[in-house]
C-alpha atoms as a PDB file:
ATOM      1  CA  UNK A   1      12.821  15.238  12.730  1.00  0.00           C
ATOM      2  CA  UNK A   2      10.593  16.739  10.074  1.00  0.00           C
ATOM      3  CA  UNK A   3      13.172  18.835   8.779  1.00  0.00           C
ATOM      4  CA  UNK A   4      15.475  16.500   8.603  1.00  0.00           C
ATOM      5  CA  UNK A   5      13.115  14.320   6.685  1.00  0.00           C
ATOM      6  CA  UNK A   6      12.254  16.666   4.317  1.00  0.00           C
ATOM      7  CA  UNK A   7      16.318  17.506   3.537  1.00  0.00           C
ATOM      8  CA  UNK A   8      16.876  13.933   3.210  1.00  0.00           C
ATOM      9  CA  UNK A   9      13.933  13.627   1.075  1.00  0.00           C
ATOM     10  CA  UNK A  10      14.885  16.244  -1.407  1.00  0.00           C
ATOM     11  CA  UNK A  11      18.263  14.880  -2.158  1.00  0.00           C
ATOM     12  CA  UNK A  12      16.676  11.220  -2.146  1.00  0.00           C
ATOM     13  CA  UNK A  13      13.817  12.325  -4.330  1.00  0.00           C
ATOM     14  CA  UNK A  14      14.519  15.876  -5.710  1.00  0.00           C
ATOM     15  CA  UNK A  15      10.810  15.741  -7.565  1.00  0.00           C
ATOM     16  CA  UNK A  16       8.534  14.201  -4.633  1.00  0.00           C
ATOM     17  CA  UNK A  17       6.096  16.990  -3.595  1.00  0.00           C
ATOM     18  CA  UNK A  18       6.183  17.049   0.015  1.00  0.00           C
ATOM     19  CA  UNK A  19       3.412  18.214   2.457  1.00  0.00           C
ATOM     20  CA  UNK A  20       3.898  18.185   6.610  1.00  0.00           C
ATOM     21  CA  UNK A  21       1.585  17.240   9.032  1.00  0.00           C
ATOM     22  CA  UNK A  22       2.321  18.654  13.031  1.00  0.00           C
ATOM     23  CA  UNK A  23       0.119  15.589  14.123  1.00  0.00           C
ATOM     24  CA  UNK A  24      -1.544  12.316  13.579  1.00  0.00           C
ATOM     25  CA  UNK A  25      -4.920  14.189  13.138  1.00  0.00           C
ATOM     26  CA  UNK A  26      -3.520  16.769  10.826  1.00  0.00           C
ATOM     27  CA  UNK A  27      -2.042  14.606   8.871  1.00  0.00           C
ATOM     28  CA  UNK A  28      -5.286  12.427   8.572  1.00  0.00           C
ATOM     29  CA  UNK A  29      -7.146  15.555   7.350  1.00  0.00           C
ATOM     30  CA  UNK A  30      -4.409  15.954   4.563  1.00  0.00           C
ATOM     31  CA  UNK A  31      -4.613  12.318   3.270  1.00  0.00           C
ATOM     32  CA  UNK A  32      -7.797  12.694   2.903  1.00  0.00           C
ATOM     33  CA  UNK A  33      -7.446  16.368   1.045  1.00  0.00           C
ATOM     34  CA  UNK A  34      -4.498  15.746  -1.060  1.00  0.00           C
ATOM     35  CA  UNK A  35      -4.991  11.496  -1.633  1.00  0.00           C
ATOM     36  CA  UNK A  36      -1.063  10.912  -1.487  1.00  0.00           C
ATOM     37  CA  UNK A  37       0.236   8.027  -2.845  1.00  0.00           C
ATOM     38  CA  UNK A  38       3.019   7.796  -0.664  1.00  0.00           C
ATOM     39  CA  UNK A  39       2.724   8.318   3.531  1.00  0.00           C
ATOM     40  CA  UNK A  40       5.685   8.764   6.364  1.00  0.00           C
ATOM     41  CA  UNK A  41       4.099   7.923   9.607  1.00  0.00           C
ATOM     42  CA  UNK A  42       6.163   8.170  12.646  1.00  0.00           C
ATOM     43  CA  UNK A  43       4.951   5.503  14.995  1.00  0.00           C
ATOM     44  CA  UNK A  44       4.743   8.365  17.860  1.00  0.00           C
ATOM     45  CA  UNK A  45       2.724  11.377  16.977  1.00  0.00           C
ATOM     46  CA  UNK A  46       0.326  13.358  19.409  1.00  0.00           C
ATOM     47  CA  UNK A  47      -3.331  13.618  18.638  1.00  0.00           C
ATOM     48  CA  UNK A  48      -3.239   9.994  16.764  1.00  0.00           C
ATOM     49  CA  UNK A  49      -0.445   8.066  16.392  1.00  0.00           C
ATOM     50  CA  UNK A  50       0.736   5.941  13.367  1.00  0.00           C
ATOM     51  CA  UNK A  51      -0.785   2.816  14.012  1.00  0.00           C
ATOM     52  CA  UNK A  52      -3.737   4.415  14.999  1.00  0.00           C
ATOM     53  CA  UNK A  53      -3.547   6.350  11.418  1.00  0.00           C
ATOM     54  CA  UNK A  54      -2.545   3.599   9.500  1.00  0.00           C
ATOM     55  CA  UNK A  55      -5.613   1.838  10.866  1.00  0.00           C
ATOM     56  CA  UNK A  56      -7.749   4.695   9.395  1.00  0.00           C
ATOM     57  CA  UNK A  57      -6.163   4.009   6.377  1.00  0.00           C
ATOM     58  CA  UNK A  58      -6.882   0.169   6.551  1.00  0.00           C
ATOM     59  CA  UNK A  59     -10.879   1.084   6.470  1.00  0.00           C
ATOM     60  CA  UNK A  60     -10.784   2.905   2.962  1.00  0.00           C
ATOM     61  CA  UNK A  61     -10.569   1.233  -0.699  1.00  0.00           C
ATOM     62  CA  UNK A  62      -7.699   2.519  -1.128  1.00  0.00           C
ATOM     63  CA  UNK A  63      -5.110   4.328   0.468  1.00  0.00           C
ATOM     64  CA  UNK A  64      -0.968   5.008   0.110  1.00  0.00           C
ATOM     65  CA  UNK A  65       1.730   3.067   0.378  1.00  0.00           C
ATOM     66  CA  UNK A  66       3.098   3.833   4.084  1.00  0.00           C
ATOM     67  CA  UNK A  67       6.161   3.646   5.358  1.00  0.00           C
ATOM     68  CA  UNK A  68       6.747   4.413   9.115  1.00  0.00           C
ATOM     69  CA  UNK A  69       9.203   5.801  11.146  1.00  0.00           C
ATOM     70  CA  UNK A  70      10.477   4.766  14.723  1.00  0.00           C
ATOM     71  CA  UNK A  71      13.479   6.153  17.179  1.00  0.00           C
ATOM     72  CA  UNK A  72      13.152   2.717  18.954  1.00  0.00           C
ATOM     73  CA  UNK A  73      13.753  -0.948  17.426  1.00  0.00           C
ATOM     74  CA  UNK A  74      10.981  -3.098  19.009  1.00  0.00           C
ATOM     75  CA  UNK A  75       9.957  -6.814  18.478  1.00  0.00           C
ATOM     76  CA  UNK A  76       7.300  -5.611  15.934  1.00  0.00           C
ATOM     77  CA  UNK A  77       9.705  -4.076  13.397  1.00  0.00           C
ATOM     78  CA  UNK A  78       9.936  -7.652  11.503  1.00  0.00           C
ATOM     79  CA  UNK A  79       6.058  -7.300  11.525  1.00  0.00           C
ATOM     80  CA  UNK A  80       5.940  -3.930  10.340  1.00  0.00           C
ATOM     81  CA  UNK A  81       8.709  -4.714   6.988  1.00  0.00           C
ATOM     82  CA  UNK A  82       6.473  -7.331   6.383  1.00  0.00           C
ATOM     83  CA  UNK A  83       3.046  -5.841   6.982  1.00  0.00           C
ATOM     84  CA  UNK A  84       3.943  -1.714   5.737  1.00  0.00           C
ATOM     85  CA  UNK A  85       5.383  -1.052   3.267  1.00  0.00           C
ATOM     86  CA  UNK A  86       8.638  -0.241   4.332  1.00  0.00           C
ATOM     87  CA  UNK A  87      10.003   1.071   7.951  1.00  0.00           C
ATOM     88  CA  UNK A  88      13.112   3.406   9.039  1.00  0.00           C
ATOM     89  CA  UNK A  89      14.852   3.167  11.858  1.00  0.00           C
ATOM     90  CA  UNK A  90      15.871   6.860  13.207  1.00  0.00           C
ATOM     91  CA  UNK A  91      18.157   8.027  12.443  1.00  0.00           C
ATOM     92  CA  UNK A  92      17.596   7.631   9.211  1.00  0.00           C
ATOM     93  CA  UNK A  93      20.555   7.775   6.988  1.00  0.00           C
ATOM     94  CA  UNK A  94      20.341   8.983   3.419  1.00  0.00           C
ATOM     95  CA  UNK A  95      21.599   5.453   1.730  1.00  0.00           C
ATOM     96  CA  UNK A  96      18.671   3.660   3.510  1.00  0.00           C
ATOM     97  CA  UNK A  97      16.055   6.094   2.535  1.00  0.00           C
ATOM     98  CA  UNK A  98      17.877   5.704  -1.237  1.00  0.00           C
ATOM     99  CA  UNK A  99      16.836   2.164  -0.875  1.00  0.00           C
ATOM    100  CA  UNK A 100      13.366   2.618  -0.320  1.00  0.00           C
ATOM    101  CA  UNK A 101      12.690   5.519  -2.736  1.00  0.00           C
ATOM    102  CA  UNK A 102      13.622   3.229  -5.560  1.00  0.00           C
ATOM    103  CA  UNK A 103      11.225   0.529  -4.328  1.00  0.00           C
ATOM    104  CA  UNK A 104       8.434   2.897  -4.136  1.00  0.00           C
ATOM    105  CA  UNK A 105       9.115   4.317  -7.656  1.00  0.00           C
ATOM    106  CA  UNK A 106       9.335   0.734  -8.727  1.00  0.00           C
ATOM    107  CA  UNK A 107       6.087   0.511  -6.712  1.00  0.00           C
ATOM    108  CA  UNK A 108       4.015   3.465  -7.958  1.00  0.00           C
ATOM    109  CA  UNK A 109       4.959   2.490 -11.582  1.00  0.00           C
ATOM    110  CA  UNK A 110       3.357  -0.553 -11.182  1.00  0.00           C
ATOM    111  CA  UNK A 111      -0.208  -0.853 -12.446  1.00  0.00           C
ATOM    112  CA  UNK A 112      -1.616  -1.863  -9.442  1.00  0.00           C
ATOM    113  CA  UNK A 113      -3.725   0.963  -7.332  1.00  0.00           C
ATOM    114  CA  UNK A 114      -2.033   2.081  -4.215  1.00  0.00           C
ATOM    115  CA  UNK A 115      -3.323  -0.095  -0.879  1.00  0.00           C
ATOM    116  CA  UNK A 116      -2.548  -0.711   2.083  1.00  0.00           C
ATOM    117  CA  UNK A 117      -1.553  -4.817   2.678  1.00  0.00           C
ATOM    118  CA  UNK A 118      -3.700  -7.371   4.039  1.00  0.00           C
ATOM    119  CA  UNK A 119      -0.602  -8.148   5.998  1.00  0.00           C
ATOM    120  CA  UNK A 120      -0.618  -4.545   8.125  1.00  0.00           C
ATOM    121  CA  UNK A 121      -4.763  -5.194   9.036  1.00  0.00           C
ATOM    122  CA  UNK A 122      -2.960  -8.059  10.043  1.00  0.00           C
ATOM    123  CA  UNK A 123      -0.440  -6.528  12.072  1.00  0.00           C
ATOM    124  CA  UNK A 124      -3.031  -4.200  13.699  1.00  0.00           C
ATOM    125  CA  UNK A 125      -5.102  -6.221  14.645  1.00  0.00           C
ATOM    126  CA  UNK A 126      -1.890  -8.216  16.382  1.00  0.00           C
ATOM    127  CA  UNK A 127      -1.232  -4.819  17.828  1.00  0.00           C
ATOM    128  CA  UNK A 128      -4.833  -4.708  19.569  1.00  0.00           C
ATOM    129  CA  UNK A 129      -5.512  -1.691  17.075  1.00  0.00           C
ATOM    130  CA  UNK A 130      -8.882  -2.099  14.934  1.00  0.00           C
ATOM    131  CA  UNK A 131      -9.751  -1.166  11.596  1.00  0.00           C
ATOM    132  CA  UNK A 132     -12.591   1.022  12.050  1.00  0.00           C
ATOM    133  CA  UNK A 133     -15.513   1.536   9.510  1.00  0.00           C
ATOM    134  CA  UNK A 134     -14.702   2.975   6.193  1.00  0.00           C
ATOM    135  CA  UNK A 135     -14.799   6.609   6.859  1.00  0.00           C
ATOM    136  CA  UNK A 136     -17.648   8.267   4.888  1.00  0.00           C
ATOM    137  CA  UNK A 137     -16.947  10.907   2.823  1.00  0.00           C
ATOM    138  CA  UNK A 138     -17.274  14.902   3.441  1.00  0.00           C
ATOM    139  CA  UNK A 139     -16.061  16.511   0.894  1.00  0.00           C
ATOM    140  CA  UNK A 140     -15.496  15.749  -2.787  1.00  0.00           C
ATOM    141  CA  UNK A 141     -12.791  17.341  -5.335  1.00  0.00           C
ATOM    142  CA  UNK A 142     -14.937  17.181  -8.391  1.00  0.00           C
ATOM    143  CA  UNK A 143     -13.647  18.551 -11.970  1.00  0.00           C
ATOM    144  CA  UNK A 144     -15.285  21.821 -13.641  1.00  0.00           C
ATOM    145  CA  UNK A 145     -14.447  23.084 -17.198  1.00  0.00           C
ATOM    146  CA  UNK A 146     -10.128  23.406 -16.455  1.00  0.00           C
ATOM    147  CA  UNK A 147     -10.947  24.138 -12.566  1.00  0.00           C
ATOM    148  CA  UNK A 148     -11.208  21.634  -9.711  1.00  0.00           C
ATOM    149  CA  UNK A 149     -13.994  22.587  -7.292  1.00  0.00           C
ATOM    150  CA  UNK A 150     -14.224  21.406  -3.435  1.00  0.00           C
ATOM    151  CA  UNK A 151     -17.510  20.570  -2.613  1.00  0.00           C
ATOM    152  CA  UNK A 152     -18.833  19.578   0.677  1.00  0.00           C
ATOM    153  CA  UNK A 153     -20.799  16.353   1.079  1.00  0.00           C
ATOM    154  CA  UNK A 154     -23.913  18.565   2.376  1.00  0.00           C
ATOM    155  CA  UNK A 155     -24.378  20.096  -1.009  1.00  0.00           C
ATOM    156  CA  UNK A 156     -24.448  16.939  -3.162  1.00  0.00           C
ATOM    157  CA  UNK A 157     -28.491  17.102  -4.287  1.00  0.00           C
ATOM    158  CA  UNK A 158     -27.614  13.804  -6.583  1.00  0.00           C
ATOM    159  CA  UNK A 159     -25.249  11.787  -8.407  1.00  0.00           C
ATOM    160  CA  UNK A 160     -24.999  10.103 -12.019  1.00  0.00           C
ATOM    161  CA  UNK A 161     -23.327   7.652 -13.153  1.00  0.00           C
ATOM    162  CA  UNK A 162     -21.517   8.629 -16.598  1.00  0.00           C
ATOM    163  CA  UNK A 163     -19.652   5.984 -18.165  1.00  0.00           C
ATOM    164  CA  UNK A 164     -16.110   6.032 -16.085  1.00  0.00           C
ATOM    165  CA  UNK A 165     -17.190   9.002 -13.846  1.00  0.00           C
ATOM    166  CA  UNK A 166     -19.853  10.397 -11.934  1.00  0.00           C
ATOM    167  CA  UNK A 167     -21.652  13.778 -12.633  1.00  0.00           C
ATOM    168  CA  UNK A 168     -22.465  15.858  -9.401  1.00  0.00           C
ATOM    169  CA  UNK A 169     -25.373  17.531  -9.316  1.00  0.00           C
ATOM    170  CA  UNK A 170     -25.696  20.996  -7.026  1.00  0.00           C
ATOM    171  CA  UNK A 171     -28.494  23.691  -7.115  1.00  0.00           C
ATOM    172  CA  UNK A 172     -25.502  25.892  -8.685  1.00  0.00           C
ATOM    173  CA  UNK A 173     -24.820  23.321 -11.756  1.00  0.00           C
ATOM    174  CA  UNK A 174     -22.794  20.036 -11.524  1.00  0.00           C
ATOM    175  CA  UNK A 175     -19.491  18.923 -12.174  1.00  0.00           C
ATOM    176  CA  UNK A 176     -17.215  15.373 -12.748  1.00  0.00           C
ATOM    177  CA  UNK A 177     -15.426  13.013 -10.574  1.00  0.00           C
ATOM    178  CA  UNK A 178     -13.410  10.363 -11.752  1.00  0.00           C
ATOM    179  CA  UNK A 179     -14.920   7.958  -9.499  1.00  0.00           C
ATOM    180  CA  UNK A 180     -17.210   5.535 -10.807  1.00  0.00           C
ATOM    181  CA  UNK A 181     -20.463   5.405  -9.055  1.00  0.00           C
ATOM    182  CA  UNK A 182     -19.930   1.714  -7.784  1.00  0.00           C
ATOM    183  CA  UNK A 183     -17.399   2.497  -5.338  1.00  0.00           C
ATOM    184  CA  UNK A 184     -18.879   5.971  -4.663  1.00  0.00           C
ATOM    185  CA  UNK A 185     -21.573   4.111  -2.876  1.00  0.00           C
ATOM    186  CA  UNK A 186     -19.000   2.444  -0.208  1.00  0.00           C
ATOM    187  CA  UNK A 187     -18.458   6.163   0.951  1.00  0.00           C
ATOM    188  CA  UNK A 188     -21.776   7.514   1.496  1.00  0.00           C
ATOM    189  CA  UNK A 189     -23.825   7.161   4.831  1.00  0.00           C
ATOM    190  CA  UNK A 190     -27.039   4.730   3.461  1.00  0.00           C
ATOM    191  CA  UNK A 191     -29.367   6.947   5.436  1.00  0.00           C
ATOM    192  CA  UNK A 192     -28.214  10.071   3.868  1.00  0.00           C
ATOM    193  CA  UNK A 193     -27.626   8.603   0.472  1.00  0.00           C
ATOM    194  CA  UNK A 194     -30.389   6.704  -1.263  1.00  0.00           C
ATOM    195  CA  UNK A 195     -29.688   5.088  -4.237  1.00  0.00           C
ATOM    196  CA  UNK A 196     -32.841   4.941  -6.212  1.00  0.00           C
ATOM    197  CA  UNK A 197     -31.459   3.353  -9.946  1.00  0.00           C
ATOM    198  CA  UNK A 198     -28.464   1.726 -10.908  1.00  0.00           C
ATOM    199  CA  UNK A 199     -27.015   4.602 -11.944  1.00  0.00           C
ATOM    200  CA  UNK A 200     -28.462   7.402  -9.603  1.00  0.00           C
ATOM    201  CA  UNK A 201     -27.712   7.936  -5.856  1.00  0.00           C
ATOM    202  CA  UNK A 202     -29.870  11.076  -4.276  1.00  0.00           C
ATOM    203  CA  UNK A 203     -28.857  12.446  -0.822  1.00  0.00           C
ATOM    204  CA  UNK A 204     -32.342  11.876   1.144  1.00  0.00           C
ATOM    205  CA  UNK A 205     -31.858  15.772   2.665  1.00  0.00           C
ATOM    206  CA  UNK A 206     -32.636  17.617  -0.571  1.00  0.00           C
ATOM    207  CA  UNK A 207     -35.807  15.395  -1.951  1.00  0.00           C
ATOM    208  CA  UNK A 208     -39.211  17.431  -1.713  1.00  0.00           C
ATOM    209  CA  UNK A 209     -41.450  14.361  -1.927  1.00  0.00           C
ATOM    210  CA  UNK A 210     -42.435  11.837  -4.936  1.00  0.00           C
ATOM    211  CA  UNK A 211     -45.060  11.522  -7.784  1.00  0.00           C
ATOM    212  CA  UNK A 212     -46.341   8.602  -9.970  1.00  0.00           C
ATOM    213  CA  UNK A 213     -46.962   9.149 -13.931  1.00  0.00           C
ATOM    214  CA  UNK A 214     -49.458   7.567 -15.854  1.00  0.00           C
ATOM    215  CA  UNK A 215     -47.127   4.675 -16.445  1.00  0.00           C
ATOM    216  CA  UNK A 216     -46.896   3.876 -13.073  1.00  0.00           C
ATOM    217  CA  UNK A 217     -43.590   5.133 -12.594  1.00  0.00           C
ATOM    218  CA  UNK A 218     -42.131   6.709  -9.525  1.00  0.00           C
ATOM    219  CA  UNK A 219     -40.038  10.069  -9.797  1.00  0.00           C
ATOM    220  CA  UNK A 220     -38.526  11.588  -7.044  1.00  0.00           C
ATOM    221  CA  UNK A 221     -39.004  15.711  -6.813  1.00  0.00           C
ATOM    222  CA  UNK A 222     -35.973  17.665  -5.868  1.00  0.00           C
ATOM    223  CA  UNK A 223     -35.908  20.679  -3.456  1.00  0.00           C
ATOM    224  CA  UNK A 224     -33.481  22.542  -5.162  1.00  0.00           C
ATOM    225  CA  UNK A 225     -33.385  21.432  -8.685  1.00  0.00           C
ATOM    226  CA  UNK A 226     -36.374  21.252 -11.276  1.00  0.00           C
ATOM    227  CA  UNK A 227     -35.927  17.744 -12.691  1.00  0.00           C
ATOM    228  CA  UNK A 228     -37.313  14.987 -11.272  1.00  0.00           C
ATOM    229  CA  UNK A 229     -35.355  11.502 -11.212  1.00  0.00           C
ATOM    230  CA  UNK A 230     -37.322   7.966 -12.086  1.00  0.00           C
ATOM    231  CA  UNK A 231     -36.688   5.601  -9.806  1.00  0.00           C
ATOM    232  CA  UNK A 232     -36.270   1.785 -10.151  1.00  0.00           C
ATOM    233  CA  UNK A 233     -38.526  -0.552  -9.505  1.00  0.00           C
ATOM    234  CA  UNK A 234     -35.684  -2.485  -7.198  1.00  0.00           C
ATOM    235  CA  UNK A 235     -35.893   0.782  -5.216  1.00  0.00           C
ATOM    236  CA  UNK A 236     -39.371   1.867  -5.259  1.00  0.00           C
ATOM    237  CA  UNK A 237     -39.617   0.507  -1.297  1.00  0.00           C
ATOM    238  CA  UNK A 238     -37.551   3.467  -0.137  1.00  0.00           C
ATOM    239  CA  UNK A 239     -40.562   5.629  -0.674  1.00  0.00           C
ATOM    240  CA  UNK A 240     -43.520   3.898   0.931  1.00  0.00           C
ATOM    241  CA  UNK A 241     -43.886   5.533   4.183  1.00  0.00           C
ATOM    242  CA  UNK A 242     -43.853   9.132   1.914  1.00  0.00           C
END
């Protein structure tokens, strides 16, 4: 099926980049490496299946447009045209898959961010599949001179907001994200991740303890790193028991 797929694919959309998954839980690991825009789930994968998937991709702030896959038309199909955002019934011929290529260009050009409907939380949930939590980041692609850099969550000492992006700070140097520190924040574990200013987050692993100037201020001293980071008022609470 994935071959055929894919040969369909590149005479439906000869410039789509296309990258297979074996399973559900492969394929979860590259959405969350690559951050497609577009998804084909088949409804009946080992290891985690596509509504289980597409429930995954319910819990994050954004995710791709999905389209699924079946071999068997069921009473939920309706649902799923309404609630996905598109479905294909196997086999799938090459006019069909025409037909929803040019909706999701139309789609993609759109200025609206890529998410998945209301409507398919909707559907899951009529499916007796729940959303779990947002899934907390643990890695980052993060932006360094004309090189992208992976960098696991575990090495984050802090981050910055800067203007439209976020700095990352590591004992090696830092580097950029595009991701503004505001919805940064709805991917980090709270107990790891301590935001201690509006525009600083500090992972609670890598900070050596706390001192107070002569202002009264309180600045939080880093393990790793030899500046030390002034923390809010609002925030100062974090710190008592140290």
């Amino acid at each position: 099926m994935l071959d055929y797929l894919q040969a369909q694919l590149a005479i439906a959309w000869p410039e789509l980049r296309v990258t297979r998954a074996a399973n559900g839980v492969q394929a979860l690991q590259l959405i969350d490496e690559l951050a497609p825009q577009v998804v084909f789930l088949d409804i009946q994968m080992p290891g985690l299946n596509g509504i289980e998937l597409a429930a995954r991709l319910c819990a994050g702030a954004q995710a791709p447009r999905v389209v699924f896959t079946t071999a068997h038309e069921h009473y939920t199909l309706q649902a799923f045209e309404h609630a996905a955002f598109d479905y294909l019934l196997k086999p799938i011929g090459l006019e069909r898959l025409s037909r929803t290529v040019a909706r999701l260009k139309g789609a993609l050009a759109a200025p609206a961010p890529a998410q998945v409907p209301d409507a398919l939380a909707a559907l899951l949930r009529q499916l007796g599949v729940a959303a779990p939590a947002p899934a907390q980041l643990q890695w980052i692609r993060a932006a360094k001179g004309q090189e992208t850099r992976l960098i696991a969550i575990e090495e984050v000492i802090y981050f910055q907001s800067n203007d439209k992006y976020t700095s990352v700070f590591l004992a090696d140097g830092e580097a950029l994200i595009r991701t503004p520190l505001s919805k940064l924040k709805e991917q980090l574990d709270p107990q790891q991740f301590w935001q201690i200013h509006r525009g600083v987050i500090v992972a609670a692993r890598h900070v050596a303890g706390t001192r107070t100037d002569f202002r009264g201020r309180l600045h939080v001293r880093l393990k790793e790193r030899n500046e030390q980071l002034v923390v809010s008022r609002n925030y100062v609470d974090l710190f008592k028991q140290m």
